[in-house]
Protein backbone atom coordinates (compact mmCIF):
# COMPACT_ATOMS: atom_id res chain seq x y z
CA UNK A 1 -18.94 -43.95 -3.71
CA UNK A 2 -21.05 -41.00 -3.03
CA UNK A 3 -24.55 -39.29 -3.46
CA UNK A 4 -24.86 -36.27 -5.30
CA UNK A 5 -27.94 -33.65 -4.60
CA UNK A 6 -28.24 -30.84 -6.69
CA UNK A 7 -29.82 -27.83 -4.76
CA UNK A 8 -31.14 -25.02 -5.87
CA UNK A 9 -29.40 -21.40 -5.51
CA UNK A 10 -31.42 -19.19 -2.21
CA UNK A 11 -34.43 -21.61 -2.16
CA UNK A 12 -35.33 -22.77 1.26
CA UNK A 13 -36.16 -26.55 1.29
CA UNK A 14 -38.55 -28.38 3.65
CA UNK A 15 -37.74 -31.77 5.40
CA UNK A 16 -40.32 -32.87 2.85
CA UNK A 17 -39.07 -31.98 0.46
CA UNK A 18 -35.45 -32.96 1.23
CA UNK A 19 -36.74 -36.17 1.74
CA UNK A 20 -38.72 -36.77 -1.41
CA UNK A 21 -35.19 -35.70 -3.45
CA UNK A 22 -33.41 -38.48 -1.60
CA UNK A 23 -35.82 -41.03 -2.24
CA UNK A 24 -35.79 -40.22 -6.01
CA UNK A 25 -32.43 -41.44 -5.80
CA UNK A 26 -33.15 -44.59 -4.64
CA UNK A 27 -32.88 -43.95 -0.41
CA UNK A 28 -35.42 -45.53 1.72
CA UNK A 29 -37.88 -43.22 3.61
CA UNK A 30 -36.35 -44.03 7.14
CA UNK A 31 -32.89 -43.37 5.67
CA UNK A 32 -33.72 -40.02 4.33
CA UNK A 33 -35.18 -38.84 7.26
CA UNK A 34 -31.54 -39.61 9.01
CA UNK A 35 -29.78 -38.14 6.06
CA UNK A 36 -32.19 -34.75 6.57
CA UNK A 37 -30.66 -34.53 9.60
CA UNK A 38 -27.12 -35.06 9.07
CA UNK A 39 -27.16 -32.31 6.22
CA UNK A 40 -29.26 -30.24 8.85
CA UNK A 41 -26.32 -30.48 11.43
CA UNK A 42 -24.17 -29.99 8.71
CA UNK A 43 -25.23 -26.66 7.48
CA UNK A 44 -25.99 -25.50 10.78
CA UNK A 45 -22.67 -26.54 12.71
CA UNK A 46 -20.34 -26.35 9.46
CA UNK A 47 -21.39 -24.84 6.39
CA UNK A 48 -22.77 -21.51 7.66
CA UNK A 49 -20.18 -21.13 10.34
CA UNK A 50 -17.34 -21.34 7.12
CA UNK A 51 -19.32 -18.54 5.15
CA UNK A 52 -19.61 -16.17 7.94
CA UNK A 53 -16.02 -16.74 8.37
CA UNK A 54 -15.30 -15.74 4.60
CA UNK A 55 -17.15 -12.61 5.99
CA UNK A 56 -15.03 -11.76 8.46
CA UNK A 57 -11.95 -12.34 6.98
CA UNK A 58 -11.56 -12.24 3.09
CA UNK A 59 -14.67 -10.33 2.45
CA UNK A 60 -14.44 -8.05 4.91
CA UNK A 61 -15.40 -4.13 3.33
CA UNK A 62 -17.16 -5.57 0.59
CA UNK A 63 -20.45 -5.81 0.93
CA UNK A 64 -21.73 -8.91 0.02
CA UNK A 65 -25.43 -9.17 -0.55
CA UNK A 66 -25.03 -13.05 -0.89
CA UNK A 67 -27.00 -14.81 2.28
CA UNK A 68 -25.37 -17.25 3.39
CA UNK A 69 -26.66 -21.09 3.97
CA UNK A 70 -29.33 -21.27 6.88
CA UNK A 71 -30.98 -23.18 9.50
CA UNK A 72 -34.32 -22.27 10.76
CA UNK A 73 -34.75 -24.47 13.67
CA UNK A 74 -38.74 -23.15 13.91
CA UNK A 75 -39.49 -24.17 10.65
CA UNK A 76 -37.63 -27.00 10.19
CA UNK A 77 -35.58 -25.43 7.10
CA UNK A 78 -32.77 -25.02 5.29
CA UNK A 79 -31.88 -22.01 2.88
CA UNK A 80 -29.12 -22.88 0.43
CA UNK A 81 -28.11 -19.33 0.03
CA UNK A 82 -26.69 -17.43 -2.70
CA UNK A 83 -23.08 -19.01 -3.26
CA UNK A 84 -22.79 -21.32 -5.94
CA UNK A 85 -20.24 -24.31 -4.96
CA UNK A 86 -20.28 -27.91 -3.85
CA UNK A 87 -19.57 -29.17 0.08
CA UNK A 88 -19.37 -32.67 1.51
CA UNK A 89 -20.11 -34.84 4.00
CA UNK A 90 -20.12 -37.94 5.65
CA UNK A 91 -22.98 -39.84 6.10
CA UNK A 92 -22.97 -42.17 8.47
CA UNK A 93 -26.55 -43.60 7.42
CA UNK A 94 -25.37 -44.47 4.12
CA UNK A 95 -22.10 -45.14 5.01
CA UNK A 96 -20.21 -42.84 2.33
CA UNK A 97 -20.03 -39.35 1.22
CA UNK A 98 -22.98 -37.21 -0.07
CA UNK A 99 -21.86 -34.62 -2.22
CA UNK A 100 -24.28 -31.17 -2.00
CA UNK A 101 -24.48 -29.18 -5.41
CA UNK A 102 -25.47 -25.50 -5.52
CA UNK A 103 -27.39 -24.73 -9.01
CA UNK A 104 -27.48 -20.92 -9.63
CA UNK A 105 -30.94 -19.71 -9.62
CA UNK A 106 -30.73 -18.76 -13.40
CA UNK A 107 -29.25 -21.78 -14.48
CA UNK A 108 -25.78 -23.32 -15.36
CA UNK A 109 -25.35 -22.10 -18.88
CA UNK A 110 -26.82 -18.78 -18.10
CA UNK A 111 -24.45 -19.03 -15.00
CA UNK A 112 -21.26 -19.49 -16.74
CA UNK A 113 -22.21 -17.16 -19.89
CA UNK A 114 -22.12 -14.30 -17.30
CA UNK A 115 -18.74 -15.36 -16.24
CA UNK A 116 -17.39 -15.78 -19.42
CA UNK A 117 -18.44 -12.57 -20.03
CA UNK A 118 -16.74 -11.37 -16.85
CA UNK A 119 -13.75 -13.37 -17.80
CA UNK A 120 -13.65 -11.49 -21.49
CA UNK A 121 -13.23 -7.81 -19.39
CA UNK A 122 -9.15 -9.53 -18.86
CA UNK A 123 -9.00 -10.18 -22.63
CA UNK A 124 -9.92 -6.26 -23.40
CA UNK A 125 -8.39 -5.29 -20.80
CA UNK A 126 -5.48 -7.04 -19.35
CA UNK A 127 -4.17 -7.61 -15.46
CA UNK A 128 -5.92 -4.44 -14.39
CA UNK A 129 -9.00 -6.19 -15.26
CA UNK A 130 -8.14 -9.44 -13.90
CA UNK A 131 -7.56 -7.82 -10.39
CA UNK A 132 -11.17 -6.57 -10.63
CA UNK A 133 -12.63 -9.61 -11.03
CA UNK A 134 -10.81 -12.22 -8.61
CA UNK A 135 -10.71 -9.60 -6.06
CA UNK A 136 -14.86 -9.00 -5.99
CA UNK A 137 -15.07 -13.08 -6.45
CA UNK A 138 -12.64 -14.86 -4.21
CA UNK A 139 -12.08 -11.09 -1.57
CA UNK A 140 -9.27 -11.24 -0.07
CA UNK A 141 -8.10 -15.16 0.25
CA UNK A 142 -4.82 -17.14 -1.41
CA UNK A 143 -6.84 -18.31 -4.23
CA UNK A 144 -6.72 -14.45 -5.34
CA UNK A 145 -3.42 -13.88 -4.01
CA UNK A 146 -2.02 -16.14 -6.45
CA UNK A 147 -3.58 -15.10 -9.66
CA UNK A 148 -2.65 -11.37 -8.66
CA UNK A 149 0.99 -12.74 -8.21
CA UNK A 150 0.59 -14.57 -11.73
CA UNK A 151 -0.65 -11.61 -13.65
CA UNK A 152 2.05 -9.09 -11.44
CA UNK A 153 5.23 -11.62 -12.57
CA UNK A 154 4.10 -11.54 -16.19
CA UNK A 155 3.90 -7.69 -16.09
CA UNK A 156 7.46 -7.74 -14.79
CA UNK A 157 8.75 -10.52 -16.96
CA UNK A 158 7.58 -8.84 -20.18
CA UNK A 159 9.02 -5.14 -19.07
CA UNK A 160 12.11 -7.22 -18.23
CA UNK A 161 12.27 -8.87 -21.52
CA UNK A 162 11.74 -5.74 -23.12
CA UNK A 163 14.43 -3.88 -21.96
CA UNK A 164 16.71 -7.43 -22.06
CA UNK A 165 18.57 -9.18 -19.45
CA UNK A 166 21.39 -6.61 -18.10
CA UNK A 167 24.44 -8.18 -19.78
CA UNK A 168 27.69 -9.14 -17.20
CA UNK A 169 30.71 -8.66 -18.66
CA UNK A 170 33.92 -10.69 -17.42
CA UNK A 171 37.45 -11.38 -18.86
CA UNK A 172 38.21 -14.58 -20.23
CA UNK A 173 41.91 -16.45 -21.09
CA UNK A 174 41.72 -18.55 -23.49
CA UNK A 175 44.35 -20.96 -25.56
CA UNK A 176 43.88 -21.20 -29.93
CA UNK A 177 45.93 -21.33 -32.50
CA UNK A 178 44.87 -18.17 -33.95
CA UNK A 179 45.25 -14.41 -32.96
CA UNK A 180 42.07 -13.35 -31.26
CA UNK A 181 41.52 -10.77 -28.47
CA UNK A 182 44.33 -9.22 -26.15
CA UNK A 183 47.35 -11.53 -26.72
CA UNK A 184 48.83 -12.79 -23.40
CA UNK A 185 52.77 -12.04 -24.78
CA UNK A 186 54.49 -13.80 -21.67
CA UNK A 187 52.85 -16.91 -21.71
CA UNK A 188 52.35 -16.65 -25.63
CA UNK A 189 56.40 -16.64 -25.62
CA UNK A 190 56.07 -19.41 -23.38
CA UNK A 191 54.60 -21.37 -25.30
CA UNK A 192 56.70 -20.46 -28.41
CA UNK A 193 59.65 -21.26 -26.46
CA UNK A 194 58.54 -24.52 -26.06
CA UNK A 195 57.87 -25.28 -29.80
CA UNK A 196 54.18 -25.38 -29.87
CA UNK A 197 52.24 -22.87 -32.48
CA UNK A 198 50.01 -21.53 -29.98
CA UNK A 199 48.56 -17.89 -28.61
CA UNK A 200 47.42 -16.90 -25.19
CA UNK A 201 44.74 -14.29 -25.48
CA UNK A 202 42.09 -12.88 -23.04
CA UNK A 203 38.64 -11.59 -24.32
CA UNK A 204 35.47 -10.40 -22.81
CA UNK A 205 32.84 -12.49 -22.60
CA UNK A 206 29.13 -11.78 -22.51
CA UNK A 207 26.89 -13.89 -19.63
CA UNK A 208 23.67 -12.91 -17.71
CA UNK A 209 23.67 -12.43 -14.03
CA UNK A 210 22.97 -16.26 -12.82
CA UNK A 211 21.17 -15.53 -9.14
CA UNK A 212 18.20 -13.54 -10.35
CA UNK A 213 17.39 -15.23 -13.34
CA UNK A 214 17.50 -18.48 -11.38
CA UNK A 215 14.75 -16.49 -9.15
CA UNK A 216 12.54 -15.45 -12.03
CA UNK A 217 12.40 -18.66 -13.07
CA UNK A 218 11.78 -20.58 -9.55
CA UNK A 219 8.90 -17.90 -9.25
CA UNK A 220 7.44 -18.65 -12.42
CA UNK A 221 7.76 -22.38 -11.79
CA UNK A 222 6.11 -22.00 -7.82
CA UNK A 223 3.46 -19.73 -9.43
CA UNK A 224 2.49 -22.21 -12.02
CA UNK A 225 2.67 -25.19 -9.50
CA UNK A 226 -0.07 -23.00 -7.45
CA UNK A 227 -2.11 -22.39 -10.15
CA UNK A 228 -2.00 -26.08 -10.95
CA UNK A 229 -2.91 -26.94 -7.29
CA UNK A 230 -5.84 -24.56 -7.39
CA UNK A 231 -7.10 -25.93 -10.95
CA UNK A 232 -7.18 -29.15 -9.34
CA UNK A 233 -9.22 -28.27 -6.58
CA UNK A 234 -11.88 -27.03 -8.96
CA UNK A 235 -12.08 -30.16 -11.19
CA UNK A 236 -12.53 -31.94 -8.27
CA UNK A 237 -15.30 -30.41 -7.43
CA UNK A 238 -16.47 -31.25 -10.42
CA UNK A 239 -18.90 -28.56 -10.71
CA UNK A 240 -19.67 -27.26 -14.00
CA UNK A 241 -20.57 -23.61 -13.51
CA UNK A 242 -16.88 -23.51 -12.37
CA UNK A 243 -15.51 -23.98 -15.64
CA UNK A 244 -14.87 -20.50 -16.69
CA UNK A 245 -12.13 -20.79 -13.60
CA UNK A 246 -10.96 -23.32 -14.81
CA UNK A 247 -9.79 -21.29 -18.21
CA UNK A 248 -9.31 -18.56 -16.39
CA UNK A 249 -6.39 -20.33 -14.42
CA UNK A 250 -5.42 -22.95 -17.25
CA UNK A 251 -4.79 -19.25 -19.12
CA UNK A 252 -2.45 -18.21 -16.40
CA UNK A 253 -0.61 -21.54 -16.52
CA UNK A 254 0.27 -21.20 -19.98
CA UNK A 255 1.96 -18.02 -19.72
CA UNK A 256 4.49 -19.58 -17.04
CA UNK A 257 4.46 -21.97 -18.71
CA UNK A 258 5.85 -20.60 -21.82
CA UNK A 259 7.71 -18.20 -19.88
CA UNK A 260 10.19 -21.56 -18.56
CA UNK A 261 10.42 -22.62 -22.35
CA UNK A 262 12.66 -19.25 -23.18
CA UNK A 263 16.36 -19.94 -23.91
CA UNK A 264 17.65 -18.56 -20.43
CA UNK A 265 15.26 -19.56 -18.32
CA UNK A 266 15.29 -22.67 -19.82
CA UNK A 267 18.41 -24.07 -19.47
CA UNK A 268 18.35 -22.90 -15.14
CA UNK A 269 15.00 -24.15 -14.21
CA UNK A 270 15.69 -27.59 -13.42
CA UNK A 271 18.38 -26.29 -10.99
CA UNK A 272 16.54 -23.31 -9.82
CA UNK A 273 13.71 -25.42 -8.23
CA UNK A 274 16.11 -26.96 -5.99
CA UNK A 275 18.28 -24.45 -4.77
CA UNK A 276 18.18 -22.35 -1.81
CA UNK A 277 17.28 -18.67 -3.29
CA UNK A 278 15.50 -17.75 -0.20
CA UNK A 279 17.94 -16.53 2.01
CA UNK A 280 18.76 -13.03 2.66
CA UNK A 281 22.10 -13.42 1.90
CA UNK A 282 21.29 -14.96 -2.01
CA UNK A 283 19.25 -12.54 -1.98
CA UNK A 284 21.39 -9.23 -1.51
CA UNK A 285 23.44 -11.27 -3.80
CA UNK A 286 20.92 -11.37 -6.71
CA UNK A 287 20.51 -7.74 -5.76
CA UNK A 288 24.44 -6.87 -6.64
CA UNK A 289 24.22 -8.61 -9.73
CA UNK A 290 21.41 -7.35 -10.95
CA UNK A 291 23.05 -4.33 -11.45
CA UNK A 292 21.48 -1.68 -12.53
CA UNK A 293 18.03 -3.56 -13.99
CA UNK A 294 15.09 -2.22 -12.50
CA UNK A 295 13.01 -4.70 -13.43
CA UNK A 296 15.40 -7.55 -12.51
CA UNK A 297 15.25 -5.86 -9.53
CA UNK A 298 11.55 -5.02 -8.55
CA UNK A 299 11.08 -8.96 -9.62
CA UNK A 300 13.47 -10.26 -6.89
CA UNK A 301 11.66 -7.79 -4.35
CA UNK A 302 8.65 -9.05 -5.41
CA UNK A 303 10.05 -12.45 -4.96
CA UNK A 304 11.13 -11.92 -1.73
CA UNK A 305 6.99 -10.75 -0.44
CA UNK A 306 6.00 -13.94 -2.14
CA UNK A 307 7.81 -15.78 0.19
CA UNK A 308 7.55 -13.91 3.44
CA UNK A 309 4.01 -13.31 3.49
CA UNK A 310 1.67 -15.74 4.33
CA UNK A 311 -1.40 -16.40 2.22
CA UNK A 312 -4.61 -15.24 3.85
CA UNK A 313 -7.21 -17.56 5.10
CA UNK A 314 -5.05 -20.30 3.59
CA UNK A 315 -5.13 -22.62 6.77
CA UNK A 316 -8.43 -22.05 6.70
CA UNK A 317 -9.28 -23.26 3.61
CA UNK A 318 -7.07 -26.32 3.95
CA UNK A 319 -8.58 -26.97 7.61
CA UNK A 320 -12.29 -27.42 5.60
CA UNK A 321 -10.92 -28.78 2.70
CA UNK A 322 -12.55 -32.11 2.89
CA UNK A 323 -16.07 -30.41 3.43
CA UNK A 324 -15.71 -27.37 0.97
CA UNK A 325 -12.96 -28.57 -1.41
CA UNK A 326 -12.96 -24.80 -3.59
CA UNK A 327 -13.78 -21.20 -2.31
CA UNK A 328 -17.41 -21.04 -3.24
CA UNK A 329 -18.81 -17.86 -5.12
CA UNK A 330 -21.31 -15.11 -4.10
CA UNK A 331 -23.50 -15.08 -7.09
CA UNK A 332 -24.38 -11.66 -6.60
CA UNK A 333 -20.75 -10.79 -7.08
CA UNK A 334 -20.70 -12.38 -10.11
CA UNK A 335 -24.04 -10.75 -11.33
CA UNK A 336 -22.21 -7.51 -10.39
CA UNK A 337 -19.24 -8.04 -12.38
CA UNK A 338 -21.82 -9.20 -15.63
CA UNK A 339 -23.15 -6.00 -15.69
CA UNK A 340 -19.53 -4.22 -15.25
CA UNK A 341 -19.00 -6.30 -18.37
CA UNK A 342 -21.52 -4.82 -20.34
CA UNK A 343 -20.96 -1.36 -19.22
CA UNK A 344 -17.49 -1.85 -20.38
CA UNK A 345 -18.59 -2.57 -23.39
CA UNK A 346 -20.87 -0.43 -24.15
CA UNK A 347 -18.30 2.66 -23.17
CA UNK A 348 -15.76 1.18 -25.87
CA UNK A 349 -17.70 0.53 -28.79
CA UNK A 350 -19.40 3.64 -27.95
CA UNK A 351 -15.83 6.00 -27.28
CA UNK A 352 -13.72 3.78 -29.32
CA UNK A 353 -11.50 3.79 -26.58
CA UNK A 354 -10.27 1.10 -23.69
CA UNK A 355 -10.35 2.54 -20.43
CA UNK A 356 -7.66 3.54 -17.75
CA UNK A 357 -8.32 1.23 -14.68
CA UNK A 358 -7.51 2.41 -11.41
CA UNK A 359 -8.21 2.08 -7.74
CA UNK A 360 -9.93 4.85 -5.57
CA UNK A 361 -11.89 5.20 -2.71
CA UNK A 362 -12.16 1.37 -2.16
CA UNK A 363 -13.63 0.48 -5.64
CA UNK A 364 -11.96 0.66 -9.38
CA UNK A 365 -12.36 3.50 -11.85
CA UNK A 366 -12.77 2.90 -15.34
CA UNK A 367 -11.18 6.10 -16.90
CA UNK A 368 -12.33 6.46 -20.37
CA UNK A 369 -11.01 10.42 -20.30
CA UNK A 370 -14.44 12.26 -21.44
CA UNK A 371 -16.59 9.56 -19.20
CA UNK A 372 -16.22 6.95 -16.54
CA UNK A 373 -17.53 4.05 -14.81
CA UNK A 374 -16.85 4.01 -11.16
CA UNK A 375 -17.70 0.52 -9.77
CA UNK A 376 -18.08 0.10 -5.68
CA UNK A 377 -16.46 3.49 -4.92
CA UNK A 378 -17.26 5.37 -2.08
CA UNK A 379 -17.49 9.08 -2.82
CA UNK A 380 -18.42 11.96 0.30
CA UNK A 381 -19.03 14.46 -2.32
CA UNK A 382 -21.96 12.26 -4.11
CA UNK A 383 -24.12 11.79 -1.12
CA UNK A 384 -24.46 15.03 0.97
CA UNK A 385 -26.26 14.26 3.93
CA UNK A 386 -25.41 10.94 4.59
CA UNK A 387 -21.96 11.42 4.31
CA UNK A 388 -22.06 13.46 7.28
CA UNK A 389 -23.54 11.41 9.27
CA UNK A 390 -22.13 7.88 8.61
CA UNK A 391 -19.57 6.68 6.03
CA UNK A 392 -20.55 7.26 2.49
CA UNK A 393 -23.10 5.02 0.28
CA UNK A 394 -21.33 3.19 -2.03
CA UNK A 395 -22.75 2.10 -5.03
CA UNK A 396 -22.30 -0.92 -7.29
CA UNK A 397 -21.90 2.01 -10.25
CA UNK A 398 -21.84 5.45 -10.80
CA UNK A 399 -21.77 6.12 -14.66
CA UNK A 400 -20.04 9.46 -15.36
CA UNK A 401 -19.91 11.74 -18.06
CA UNK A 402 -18.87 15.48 -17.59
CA UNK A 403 -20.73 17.08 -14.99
CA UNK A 404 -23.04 14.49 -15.19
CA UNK A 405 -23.68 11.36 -12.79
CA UNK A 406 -26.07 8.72 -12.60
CA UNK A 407 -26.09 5.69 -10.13
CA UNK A 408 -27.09 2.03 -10.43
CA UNK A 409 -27.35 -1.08 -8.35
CA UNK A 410 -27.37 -4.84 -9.22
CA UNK A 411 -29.65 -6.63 -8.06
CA UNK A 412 -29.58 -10.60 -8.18
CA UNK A 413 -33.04 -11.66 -7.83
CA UNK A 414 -36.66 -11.02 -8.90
CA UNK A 415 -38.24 -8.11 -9.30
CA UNK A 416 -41.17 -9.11 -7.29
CA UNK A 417 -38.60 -9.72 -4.21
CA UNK A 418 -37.23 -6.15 -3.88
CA UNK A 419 -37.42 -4.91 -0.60
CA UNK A 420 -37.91 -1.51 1.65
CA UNK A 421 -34.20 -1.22 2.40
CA UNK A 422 -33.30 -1.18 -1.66
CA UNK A 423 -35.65 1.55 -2.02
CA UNK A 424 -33.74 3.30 0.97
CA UNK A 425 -30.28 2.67 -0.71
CA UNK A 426 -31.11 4.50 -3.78
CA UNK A 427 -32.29 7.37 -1.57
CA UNK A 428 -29.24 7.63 0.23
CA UNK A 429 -27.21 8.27 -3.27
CA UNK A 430 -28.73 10.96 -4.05
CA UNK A 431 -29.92 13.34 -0.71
């Protein structure tokens, strides 16, 4: 059993009104008043301590404009912030869990339109794309290490499947009654000696290289079983802005998925899952019979950082599992990433062209060859003054065409609640 409160996106609430939502739900004044304060405690001595963690570690460099959720001890308030997500706790008034829901400020369809908008930039665009996105969303934690491994292995897998598995070749002896490869005369002769109508013969055989192909397919099957982990997380959250996630990594799953159905992989799954391919020794091996495929090869490498490197801010994430069971979102992130969306789109149906993605200066470039979007990059050359004096303004966007630049930042919230300091930002683009 549990009691579910669904909280506005960056509104600050009022004991009052805290209490009055409670006692729509059936709790007794007294009750809610004790409740208030549990949630209180809980934001103050949980909650806001996790998200300025997130800060520090996987968002580090990124500039987040999301606040994060907030006590005012003077006022007696809480802020729910801008990240859109559920957390638990225990309430020992009530006796059972009470489940806190963040609705975004502009709504849940509007909410998860704009990511399935964000989510349609990886079906234009492909992995580069998909990077983009779960990098600016989830920074630098596991959840986005895994979907950049997913989308990384497929890459591989399909350049691998292109070219085709490097063929071994080995000699094989073999007993028929017929005359087929390089006859074996001694022990043919034998044989004839002996009265029975049968040849010797050796022929070459044609295998694939067993090792690495049983290590493509016990990394597609560990990818997949972390996707599946992660998709469970998020349904049991059961928080329906997060649904576009939820597609988003169902998607992934089906390419390993189908991946494990081919013929080769196939057939070695089953005992590829429980072997021991992580030694250095198997792996040198896979290395000599992968002969000279470098895509077999790059995908056993790739293996091998998979396994040696250990996820970031994963035992953090499993240490406040209980109270924040997915990686809430910065809904200003997500508002960014609309609007990359539609400047996408515009660009193509406007150049009839997709774009080149690639990294630089700490943001992505969106290389359509006679224009450009450049999204959070940090260029010296675009800001003279500043640039000299501290590192360099980076902008959400900087639209490009020729000699020609123009900037442009999002800006998740009201008109009416733009401040000084977003004046003074656009300033320091341009002088």
């Amino acid at each position: 059993m549990s009691t579910l409160l669904e909280l506005r996106e960056d509104v600050e609430y009022s004991e009052n009104e805290f209490i009055e939502h409670l006692v729509t739900k059936g709790i007794g004044y007294s009750e809610a008043v004790n409740v208030w304060n549990e949630f209180f405690d809980f934001v103050d001595k949980k909650l806001s301590r996790f998200i300025r963690t997130l800060y520090l570690s996987v968002y580090e460099g990124f500039e987040i404009e999301a606040a994060p959720p907030l006590v005012n001890d003077v006022k007696n308030t809480i802020l729910t912030g801008g990240w859109i997500g559920t957390y638990k706790f225990y309430s020992d008034t009530l006796g059972h869990e009470v489940e806190i829901r963040i609705i975004p400020k502009v709504g849940t369809p509007y909410f998860v339109q704009m990511l399935n908008d964000v989510s349609g930039l990886v079906n234009m665009l492909g992995y580069p794309a998909m990077k983009v996105i779960w990098l600016n969303t989830h920074g630098l934690s596991y959840v986005r290490d895994y979907v950049s491994y997913s989308g990384m292995l497929q890459q591989l897998t399909e350049l691998l499947m292109a070219e085709g598995f490097p063929p071994v070749v080995s000699p094989r002896e073999f007993v028929s009654g017929d005359v087929i490869g390089h006859v074996n005369r001694s022990k043919t002769l034998k044989f004839l000696a002996e009265g029975t109508p049968l040849v010797v013969a050796r022929r070459q055989e044609i295998s694939y290289p067993k090792i690495p192909l049983m290590i493509l397919a016990k990394f597609h099957a560990t990818i997949e079983n972390a996707l599946l982990q992660l998709l469970n997380n998020i349904q049991c959250a059961e928080n329906p802005e997060l649904k576009p996630l939820e597609d988003m990594i169902l998607d992934r799953m089906r390419y390993h998925s189908y991946a494990l159905t081919t013929d080769i992989l196939g057939m070695l799954v089953d005992s590829a899952c429980v072997a021991d391919l992580e030694s250095l020794e198997i792996l040198d091996k896979a290395r000599e019979q992968a002969g000279k495929s470098k895509w077999l090869k790059d995908i056993i490498d790739f293996y091998q950082s998979y396994i040696c490197k250990k996820p970031l801010a994963f035992d953090l994430f499993e240490k406040w599992r209980q109270n924040i069971p997915v990686q809430p979102l910065p809904s200003s992130k997500v508002y960014e990433l609309w609007l990359l969306s539609l400047f996408s789109e515009i660009f193509i149906n406007k150049l009839q062209t997709f774009p080149l993605i690639k990294e630089r200066d700490g943001g992505f470039e969106f290389d359509f060859n006679i224009a450009g979007i450049q999204y959070n990059v940090a260029r010296g050359d675009w800001s003279k003054i500043f640039s000299k004096i501290t590192r360099p303004p980076r902008p959400d966007y900087m639209l490009v065409n020729g000699g020609r630049r123009a900037v442009a930042d999002a800006k998740y919230r009201e008109p009416g609640r733009l401040n000084v300091e977003d004046i003074e930002r656009m300033i320091a683009y341009i002088i």
